[in-house]
PDB file of N, CA and C in Angstrom:
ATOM      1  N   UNK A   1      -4.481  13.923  35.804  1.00  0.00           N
ATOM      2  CA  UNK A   1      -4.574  14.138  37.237  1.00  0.00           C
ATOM      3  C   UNK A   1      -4.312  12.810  37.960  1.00  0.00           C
ATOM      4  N   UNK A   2      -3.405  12.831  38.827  1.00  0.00           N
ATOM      5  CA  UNK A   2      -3.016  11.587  39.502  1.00  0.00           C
ATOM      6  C   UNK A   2      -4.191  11.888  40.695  1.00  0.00           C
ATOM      7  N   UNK A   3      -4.788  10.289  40.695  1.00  0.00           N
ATOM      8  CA  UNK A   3      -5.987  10.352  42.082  1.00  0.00           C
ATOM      9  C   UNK A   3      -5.054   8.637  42.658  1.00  0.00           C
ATOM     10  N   UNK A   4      -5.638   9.661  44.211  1.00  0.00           N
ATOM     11  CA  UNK A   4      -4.796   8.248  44.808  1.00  0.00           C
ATOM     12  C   UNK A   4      -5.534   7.342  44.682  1.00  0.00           C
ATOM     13  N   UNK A   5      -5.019   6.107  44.623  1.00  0.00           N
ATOM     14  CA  UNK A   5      -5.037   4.507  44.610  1.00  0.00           C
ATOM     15  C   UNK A   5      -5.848   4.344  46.216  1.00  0.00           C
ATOM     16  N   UNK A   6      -6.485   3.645  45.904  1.00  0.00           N
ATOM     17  CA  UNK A   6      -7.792   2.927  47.266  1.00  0.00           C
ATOM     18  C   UNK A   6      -6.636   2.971  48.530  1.00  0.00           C
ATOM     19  N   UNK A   7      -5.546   2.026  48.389  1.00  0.00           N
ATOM     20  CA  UNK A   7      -5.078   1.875  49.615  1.00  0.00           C
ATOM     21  C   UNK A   7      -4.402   3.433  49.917  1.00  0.00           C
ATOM     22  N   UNK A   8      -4.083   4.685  49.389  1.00  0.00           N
ATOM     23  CA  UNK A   8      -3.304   5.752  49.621  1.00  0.00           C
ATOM     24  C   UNK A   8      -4.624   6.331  50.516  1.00  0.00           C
ATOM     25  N   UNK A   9      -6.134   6.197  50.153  1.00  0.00           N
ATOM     26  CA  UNK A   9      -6.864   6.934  50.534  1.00  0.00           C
ATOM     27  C   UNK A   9      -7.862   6.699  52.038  1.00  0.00           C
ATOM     28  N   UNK A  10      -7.352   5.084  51.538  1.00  0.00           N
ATOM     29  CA  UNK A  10      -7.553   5.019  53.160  1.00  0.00           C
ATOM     30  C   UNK A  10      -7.089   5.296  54.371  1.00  0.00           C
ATOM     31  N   UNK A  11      -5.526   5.364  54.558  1.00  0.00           N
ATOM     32  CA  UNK A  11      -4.728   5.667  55.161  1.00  0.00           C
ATOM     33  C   UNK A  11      -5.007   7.023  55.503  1.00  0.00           C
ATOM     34  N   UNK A  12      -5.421   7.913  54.786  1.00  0.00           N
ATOM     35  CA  UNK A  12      -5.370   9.427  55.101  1.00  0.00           C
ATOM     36  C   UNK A  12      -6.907   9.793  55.916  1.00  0.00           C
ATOM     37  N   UNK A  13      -7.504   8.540  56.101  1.00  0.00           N
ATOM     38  CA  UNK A  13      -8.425   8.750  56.879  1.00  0.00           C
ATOM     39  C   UNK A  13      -7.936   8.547  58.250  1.00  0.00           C
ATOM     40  N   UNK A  14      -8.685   9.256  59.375  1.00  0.00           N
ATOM     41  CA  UNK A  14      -8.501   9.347  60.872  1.00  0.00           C
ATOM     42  C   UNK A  14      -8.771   7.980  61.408  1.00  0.00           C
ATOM     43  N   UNK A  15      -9.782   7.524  61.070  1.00  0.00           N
ATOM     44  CA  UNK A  15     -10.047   5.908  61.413  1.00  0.00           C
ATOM     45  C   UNK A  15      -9.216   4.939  61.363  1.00  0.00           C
ATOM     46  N   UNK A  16      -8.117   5.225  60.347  1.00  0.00           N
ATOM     47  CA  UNK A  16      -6.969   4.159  60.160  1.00  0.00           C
ATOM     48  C   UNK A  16      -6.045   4.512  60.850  1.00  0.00           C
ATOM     49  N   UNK A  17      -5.936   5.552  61.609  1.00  0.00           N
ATOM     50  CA  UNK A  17      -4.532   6.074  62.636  1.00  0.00           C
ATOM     51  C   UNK A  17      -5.396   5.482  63.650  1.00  0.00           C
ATOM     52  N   UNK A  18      -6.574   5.625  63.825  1.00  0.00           N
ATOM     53  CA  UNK A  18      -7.259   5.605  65.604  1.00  0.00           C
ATOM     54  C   UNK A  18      -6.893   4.095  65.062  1.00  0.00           C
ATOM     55  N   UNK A  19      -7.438   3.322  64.124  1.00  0.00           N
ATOM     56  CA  UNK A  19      -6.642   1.717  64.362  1.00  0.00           C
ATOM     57  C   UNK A  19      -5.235   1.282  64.675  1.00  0.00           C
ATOM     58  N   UNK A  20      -4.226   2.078  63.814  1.00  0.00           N
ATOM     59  CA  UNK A  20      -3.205   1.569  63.780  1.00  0.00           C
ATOM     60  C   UNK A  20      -2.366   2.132  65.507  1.00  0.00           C
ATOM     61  N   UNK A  21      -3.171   3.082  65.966  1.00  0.00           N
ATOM     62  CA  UNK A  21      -3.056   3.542  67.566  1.00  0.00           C
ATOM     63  C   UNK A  21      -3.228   2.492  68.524  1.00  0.00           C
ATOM     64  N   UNK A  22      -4.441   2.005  68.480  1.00  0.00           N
ATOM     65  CA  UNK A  22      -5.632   0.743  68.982  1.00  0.00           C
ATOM     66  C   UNK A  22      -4.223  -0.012  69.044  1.00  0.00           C
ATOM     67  N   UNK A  23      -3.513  -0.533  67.873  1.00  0.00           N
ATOM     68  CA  UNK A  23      -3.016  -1.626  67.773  1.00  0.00           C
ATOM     69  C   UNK A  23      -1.994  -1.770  68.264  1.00  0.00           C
ATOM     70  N   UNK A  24      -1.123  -0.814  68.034  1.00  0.00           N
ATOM     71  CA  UNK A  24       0.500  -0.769  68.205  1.00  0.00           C
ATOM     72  C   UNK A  24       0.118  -0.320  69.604  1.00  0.00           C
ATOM     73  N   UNK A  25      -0.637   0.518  70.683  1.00  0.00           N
ATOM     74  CA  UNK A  25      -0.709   0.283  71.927  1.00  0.00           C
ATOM     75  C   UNK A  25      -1.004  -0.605  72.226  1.00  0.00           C
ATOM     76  N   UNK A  26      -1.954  -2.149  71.673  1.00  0.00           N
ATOM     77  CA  UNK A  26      -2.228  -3.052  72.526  1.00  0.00           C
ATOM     78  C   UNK A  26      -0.259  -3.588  72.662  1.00  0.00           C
ATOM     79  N   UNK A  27       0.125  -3.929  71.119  1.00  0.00           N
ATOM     80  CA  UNK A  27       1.390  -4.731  71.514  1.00  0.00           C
ATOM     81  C   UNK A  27       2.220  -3.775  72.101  1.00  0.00           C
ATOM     82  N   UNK A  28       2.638  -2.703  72.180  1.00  0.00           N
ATOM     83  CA  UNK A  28       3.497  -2.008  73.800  1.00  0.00           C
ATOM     84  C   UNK A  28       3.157  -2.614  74.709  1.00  0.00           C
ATOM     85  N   UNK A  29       1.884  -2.547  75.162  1.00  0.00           N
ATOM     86  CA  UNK A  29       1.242  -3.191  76.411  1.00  0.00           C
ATOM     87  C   UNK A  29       1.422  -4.470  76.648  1.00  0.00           C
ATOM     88  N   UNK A  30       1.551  -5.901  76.014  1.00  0.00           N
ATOM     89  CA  UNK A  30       1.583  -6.668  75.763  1.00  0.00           C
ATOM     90  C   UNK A  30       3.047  -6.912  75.789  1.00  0.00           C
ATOM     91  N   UNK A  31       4.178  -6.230  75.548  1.00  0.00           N
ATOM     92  CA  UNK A  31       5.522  -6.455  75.450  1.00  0.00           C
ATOM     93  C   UNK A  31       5.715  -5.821  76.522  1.00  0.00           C
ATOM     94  N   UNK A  32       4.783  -4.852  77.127  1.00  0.00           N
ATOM     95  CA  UNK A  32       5.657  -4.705  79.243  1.00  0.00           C
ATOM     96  C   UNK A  32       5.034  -5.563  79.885  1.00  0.00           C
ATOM     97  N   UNK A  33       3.978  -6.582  79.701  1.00  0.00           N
ATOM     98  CA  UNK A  33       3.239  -7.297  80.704  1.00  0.00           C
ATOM     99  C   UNK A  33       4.831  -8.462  81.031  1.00  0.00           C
ATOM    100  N   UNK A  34       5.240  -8.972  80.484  1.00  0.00           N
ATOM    101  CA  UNK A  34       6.699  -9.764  81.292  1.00  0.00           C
ATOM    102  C   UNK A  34       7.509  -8.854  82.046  1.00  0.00           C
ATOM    103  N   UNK A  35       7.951  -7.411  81.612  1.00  0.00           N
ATOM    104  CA  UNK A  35       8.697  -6.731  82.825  1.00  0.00           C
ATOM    105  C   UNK A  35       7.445  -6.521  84.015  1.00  0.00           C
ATOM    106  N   UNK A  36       6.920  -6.089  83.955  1.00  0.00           N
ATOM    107  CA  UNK A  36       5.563  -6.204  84.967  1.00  0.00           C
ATOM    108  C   UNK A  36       5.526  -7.492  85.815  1.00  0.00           C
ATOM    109  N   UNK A  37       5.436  -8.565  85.121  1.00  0.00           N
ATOM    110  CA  UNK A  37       5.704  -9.863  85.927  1.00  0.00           C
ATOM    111  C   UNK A  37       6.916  -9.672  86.559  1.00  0.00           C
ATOM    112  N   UNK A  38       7.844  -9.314  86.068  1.00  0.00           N
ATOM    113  CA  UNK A  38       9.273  -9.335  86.519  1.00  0.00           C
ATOM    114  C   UNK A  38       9.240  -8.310  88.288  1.00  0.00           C
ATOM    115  N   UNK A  39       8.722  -7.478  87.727  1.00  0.00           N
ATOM    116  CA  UNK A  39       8.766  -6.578  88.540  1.00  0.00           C
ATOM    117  C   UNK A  39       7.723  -6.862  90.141  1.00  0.00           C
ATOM    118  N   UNK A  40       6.766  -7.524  89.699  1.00  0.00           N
ATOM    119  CA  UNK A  40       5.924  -8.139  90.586  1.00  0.00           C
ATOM    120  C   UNK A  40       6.549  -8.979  91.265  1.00  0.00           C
ATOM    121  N   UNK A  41       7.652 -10.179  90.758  1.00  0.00           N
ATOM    122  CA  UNK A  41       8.220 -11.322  91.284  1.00  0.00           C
ATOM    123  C   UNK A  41       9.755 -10.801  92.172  1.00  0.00           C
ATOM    124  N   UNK A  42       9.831  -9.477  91.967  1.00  0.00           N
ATOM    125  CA  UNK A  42      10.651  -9.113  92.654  1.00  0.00           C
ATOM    126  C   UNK A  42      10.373  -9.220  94.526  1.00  0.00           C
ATOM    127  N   UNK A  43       9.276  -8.866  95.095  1.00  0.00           N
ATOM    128  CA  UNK A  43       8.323  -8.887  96.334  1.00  0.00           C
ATOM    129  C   UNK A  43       8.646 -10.769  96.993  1.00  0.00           C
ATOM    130  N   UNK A  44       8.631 -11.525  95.525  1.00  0.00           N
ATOM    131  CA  UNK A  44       9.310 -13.052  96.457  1.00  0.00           C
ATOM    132  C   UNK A  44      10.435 -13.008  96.788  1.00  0.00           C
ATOM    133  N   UNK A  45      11.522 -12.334  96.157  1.00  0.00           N
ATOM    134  CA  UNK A  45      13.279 -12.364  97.052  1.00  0.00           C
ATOM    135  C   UNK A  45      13.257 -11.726  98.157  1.00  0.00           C
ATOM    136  N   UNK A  46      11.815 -11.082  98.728  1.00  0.00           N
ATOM    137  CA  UNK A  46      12.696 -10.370  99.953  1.00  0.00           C
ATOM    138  C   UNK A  46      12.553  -9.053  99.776  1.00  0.00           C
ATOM    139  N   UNK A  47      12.449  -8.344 100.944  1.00  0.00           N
ATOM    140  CA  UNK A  47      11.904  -6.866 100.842  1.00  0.00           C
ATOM    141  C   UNK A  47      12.975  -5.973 100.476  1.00  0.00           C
ATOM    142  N   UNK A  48      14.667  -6.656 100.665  1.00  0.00           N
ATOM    143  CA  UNK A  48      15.261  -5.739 100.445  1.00  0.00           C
ATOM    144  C   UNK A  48      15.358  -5.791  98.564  1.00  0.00           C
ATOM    145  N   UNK A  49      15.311  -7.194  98.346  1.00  0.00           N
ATOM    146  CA  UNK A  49      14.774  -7.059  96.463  1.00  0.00           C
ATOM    147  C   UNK A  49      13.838  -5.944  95.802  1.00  0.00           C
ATOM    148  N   UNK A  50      13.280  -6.312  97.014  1.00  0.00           N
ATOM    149  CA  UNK A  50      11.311  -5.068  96.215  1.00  0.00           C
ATOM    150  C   UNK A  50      12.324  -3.579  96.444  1.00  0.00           C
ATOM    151  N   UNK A  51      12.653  -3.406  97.618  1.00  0.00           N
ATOM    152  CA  UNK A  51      12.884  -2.529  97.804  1.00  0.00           C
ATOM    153  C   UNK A  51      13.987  -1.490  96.942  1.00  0.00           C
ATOM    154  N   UNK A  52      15.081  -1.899  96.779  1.00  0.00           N
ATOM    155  CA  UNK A  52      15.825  -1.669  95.220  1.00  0.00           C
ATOM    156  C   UNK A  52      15.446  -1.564  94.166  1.00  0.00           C
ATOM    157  N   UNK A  53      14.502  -2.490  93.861  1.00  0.00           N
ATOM    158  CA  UNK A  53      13.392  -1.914  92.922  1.00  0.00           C
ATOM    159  C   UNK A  53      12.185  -0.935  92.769  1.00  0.00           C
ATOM    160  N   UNK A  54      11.923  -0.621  94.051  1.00  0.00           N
ATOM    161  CA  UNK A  54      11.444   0.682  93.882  1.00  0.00           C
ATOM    162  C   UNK A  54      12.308   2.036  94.129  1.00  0.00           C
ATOM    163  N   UNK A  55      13.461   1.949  94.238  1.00  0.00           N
ATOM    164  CA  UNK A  55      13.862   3.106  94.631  1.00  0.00           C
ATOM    165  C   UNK A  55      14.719   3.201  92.981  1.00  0.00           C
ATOM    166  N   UNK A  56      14.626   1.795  92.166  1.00  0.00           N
ATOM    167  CA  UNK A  56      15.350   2.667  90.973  1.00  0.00           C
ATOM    168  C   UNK A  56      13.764   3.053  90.299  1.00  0.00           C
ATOM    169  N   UNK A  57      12.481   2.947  90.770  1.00  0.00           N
ATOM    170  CA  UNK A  57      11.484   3.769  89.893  1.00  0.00           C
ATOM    171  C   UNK A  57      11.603   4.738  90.017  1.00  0.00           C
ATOM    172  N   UNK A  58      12.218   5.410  90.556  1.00  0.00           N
ATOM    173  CA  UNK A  58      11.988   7.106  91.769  1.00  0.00           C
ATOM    174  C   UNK A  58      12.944   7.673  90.601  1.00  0.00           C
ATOM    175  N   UNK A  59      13.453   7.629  89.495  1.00  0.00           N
ATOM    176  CA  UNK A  59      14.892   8.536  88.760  1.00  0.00           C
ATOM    177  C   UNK A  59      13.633   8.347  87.477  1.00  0.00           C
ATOM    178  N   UNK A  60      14.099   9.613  87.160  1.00  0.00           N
ATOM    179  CA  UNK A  60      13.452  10.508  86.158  1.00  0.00           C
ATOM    180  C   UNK A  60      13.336   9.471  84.682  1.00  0.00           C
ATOM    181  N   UNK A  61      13.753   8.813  84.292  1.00  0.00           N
ATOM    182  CA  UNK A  61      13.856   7.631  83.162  1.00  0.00           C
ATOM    183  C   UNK A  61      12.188   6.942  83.888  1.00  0.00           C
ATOM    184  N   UNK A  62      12.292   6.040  84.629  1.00  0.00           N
ATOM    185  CA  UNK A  62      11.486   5.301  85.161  1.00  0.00           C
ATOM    186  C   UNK A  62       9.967   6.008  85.357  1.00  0.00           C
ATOM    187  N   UNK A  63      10.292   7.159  85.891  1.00  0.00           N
ATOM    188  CA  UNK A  63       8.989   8.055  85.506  1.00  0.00           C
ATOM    189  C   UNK A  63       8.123   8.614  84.252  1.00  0.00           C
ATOM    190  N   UNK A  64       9.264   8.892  83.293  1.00  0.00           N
ATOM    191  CA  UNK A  64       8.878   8.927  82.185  1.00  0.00           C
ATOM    192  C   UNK A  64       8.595   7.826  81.628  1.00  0.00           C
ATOM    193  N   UNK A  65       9.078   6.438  81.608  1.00  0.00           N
ATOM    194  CA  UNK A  65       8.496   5.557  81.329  1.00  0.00           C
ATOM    195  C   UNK A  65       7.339   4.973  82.012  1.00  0.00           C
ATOM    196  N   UNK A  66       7.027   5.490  82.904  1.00  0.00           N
ATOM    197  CA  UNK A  66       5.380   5.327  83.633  1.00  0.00           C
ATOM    198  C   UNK A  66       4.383   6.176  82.780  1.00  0.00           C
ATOM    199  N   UNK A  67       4.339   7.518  82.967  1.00  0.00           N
ATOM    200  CA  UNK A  67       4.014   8.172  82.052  1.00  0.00           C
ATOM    201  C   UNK A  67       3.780   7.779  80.755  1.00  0.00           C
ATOM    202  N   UNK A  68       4.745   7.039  79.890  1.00  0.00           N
ATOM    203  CA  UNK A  68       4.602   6.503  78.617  1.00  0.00           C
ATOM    204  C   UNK A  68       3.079   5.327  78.624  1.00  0.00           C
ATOM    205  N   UNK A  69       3.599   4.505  79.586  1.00  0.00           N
ATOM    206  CA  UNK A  69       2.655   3.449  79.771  1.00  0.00           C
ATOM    207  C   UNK A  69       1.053   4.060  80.391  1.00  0.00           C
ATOM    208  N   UNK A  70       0.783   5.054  81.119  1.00  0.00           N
ATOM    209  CA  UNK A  70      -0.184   5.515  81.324  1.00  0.00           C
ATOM    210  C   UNK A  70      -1.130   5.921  79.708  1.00  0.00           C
ATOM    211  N   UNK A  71      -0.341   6.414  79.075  1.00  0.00           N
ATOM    212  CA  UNK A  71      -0.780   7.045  77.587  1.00  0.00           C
ATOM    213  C   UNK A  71      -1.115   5.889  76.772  1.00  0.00           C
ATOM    214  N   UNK A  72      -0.170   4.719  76.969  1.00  0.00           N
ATOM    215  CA  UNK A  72      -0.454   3.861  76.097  1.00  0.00           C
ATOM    216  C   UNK A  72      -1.827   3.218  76.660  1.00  0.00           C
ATOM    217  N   UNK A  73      -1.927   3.112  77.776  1.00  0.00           N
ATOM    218  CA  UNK A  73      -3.478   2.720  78.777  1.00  0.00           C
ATOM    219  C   UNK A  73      -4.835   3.427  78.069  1.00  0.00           C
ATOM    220  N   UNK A  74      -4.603   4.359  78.081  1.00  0.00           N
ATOM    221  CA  UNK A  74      -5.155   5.446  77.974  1.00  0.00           C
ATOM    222  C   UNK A  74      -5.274   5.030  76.075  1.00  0.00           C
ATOM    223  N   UNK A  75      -4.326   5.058  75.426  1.00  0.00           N
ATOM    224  CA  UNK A  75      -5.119   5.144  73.457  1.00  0.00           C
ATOM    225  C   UNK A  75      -5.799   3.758  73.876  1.00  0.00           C
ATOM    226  N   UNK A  76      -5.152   2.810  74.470  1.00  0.00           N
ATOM    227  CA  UNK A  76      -5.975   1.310  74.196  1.00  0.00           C
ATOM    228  C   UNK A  76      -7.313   1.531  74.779  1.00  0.00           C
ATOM    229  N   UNK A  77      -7.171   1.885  75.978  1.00  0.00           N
ATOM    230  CA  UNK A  77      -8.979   2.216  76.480  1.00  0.00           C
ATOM    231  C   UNK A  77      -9.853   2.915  75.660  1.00  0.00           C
ATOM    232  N   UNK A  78      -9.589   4.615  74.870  1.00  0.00           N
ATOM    233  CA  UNK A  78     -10.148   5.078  74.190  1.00  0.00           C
ATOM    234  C   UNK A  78     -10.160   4.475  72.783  1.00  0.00           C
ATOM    235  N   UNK A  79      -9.388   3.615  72.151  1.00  0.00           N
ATOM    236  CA  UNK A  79      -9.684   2.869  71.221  1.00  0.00           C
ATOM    237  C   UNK A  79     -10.631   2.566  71.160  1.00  0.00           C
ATOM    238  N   UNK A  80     -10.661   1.383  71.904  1.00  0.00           N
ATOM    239  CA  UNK A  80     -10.966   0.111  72.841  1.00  0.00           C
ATOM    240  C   UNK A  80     -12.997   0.436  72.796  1.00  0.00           C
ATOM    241  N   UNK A  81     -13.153   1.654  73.317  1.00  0.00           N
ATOM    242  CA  UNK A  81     -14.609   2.119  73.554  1.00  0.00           C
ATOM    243  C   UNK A  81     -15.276   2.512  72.077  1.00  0.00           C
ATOM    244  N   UNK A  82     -13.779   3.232  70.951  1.00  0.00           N
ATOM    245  CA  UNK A  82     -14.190   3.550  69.429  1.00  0.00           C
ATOM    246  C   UNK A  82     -14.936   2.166  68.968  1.00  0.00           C
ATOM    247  N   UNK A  83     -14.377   0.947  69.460  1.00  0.00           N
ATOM    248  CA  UNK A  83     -14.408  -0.032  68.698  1.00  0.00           C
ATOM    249  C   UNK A  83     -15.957  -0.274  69.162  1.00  0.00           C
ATOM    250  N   UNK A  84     -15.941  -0.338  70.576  1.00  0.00           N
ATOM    251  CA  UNK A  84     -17.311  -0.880  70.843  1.00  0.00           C
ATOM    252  C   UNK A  84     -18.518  -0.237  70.204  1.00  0.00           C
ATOM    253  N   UNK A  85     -17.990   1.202  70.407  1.00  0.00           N
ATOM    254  CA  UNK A  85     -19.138   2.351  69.670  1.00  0.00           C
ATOM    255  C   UNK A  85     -19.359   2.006  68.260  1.00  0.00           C
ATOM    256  N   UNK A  86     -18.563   1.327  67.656  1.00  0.00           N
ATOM    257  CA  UNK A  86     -18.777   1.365  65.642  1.00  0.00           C
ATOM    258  C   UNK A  86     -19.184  -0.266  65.943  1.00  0.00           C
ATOM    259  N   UNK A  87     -19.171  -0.618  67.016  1.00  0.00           N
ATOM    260  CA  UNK A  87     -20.192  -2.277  67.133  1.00  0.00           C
ATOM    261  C   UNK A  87     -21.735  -1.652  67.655  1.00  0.00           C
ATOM    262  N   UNK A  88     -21.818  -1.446  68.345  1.00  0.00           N
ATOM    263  CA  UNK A  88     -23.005  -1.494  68.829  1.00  0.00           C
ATOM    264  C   UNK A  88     -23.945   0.209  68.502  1.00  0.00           C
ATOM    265  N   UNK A  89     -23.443   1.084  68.114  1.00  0.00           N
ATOM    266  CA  UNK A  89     -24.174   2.428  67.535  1.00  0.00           C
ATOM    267  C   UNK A  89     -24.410   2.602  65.849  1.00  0.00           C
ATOM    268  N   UNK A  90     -25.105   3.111  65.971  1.00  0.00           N
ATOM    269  CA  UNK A  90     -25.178   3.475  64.138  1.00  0.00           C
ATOM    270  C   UNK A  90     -24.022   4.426  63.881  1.00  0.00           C
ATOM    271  N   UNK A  91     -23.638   4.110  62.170  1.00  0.00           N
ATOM    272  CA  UNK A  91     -22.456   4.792  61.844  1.00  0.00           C
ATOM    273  C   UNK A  91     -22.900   6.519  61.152  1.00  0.00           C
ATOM    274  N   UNK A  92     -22.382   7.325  61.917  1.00  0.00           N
ATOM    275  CA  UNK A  92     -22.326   8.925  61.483  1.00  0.00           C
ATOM    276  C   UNK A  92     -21.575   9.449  61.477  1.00  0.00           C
ATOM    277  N   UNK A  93     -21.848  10.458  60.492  1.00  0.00           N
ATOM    278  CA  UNK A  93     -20.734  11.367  59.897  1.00  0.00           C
ATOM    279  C   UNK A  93     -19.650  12.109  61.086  1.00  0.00           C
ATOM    280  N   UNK A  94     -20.340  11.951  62.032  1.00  0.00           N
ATOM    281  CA  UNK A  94     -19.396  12.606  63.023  1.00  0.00           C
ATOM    282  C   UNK A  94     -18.110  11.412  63.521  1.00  0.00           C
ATOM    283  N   UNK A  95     -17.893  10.147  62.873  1.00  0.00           N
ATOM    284  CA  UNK A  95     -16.775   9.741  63.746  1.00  0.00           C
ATOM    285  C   UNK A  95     -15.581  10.046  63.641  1.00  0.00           C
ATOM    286  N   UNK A  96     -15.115  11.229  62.628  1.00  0.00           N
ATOM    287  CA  UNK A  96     -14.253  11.758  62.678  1.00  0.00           C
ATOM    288  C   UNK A  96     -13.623  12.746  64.179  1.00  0.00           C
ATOM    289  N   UNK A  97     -15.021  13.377  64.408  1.00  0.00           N
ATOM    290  CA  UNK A  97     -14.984  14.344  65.472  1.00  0.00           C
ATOM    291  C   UNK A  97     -14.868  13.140  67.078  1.00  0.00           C
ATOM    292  N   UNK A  98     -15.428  11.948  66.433  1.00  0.00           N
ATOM    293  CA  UNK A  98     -15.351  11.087  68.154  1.00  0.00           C
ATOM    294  C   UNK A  98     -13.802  10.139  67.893  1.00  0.00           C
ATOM    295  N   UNK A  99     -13.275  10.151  66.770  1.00  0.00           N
ATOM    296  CA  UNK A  99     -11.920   9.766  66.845  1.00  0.00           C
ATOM    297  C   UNK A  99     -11.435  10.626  67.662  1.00  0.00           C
ATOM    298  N   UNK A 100     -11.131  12.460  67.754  1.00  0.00           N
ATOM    299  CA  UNK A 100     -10.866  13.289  68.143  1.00  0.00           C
ATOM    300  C   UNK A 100     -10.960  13.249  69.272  1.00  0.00           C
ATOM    301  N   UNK A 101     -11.819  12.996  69.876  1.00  0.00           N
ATOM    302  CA  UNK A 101     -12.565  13.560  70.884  1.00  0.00           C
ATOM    303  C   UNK A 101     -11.806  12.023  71.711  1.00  0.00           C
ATOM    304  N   UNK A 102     -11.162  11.164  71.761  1.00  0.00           N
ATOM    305  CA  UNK A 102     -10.926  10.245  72.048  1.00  0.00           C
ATOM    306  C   UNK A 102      -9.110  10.117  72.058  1.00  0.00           C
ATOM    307  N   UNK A 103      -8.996  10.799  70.958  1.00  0.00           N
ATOM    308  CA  UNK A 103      -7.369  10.832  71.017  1.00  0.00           C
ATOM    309  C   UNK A 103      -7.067  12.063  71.679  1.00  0.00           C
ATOM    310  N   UNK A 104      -8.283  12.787  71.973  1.00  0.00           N
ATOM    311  CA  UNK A 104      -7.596  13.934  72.833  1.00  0.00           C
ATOM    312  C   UNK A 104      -8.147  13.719  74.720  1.00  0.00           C
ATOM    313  N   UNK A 105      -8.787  13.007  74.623  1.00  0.00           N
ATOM    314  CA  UNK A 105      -8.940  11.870  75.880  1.00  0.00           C
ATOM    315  C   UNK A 105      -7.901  11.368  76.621  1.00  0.00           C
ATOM    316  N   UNK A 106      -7.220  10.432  75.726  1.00  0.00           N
ATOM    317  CA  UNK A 106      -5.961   9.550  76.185  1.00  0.00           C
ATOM    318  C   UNK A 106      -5.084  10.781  76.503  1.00  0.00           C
ATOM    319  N   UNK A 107      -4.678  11.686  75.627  1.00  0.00           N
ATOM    320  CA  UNK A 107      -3.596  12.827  75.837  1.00  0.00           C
ATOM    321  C   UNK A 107      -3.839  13.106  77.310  1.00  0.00           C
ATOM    322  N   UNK A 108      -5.115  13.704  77.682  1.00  0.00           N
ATOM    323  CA  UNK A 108      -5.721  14.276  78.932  1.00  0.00           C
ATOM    324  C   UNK A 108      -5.471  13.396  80.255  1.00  0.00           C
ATOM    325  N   UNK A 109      -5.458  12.169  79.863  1.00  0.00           N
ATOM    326  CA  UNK A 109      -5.102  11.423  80.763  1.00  0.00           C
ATOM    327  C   UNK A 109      -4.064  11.636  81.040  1.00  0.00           C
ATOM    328  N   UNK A 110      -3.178  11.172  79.521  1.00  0.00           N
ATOM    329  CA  UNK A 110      -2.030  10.801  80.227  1.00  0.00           C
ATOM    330  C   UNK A 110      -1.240  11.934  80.301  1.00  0.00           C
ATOM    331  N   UNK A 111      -1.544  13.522  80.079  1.00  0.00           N
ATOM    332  CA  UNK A 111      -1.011  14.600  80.984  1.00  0.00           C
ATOM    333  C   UNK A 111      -1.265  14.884  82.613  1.00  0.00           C
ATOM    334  N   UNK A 112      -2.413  14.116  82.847  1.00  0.00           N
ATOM    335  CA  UNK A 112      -3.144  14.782  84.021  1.00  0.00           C
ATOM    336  C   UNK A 112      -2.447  13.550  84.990  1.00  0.00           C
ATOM    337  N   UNK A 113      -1.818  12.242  84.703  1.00  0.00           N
ATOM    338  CA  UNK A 113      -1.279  11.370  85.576  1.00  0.00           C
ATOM    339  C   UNK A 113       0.033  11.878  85.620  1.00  0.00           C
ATOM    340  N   UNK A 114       0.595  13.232  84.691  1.00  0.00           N
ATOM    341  CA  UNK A 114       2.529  13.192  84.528  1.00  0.00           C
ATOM    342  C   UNK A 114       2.289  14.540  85.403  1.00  0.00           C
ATOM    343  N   UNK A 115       1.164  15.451  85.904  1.00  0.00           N
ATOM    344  CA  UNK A 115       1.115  16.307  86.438  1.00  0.00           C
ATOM    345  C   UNK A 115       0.540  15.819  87.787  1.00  0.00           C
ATOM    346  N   UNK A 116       0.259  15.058  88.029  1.00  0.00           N
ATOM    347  CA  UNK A 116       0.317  14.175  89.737  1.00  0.00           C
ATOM    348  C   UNK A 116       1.486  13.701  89.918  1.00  0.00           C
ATOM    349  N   UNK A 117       2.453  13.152  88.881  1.00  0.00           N
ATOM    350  CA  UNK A 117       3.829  12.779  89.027  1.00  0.00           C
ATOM    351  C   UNK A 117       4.754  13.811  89.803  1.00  0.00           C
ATOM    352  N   UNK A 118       4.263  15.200  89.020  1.00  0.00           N
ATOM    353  CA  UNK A 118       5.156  16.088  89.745  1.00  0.00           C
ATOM    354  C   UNK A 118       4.842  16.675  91.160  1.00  0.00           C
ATOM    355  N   UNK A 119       3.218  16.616  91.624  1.00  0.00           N
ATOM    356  CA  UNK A 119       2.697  17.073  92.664  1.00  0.00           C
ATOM    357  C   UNK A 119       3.114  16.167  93.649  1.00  0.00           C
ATOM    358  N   UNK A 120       3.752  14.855  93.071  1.00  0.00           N
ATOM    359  CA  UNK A 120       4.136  13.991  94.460  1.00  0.00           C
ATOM    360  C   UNK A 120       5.892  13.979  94.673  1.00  0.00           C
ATOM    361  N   UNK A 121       6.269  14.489  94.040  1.00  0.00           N
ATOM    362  CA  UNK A 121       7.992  14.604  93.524  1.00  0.00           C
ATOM    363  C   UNK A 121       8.206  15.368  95.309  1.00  0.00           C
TER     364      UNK A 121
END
């Protein structure tokens, strides 16, 4: 009988996705904070600068990429609170169900900000 190897079996736990979630959303986040600057420093050239720049947010790409970044807000925050909770609470059998309950959090968010997207369209 082949039994998986330590590292196969960790992986197939929920705890190691809610990490490897945690993580790879912090660096997304972390790799738009310079367009973000960018986008902020647009407001020093001049209003007609800012202004071109917001009117290419308004096309359906740019929205969906808001949307993206809301979600990614959203796993890092609910991470973010997993982490604090397995610092400061005792560990129980239920953190499977509060991984859950956390990745279906961020989803909620970040459906409920792409469905204000359309209520303002």
């Amino acid at each position: 009988m082949n039994r998986p190897t330590r590292a196969q079996s960790h992986r197939a736990h929920p705890a190691f996705w809610a990490f490897v979630a945690h993580r790879a959303s912090g660096l997304a986040l972390a790799l738009f904070l310079p367009v973000h600057f960018w986008a902020l420093g647009q407001a020093i050239h001049g209003e007609a600068a800012l202004e071109s720049f917001l009117a290419w947010t308004r096309n359906p790409i740019a929205k969906a990429a808001e949307t993206i970044l809301v979600l990614l807000l959203a796993i890092h925050l609910t991470g973010g609170l997993r982490i604090l909770a397995l610092e400061f609470l005792p560990w129980s059998p239920r953190q499977k169900t509060a991984i859950a309950g956390s990745a279906g959090a961020a989803v909620l968010i970040g459906l409920l900000f792409l469905l204000n997207l359309g209520a303002g369209a």
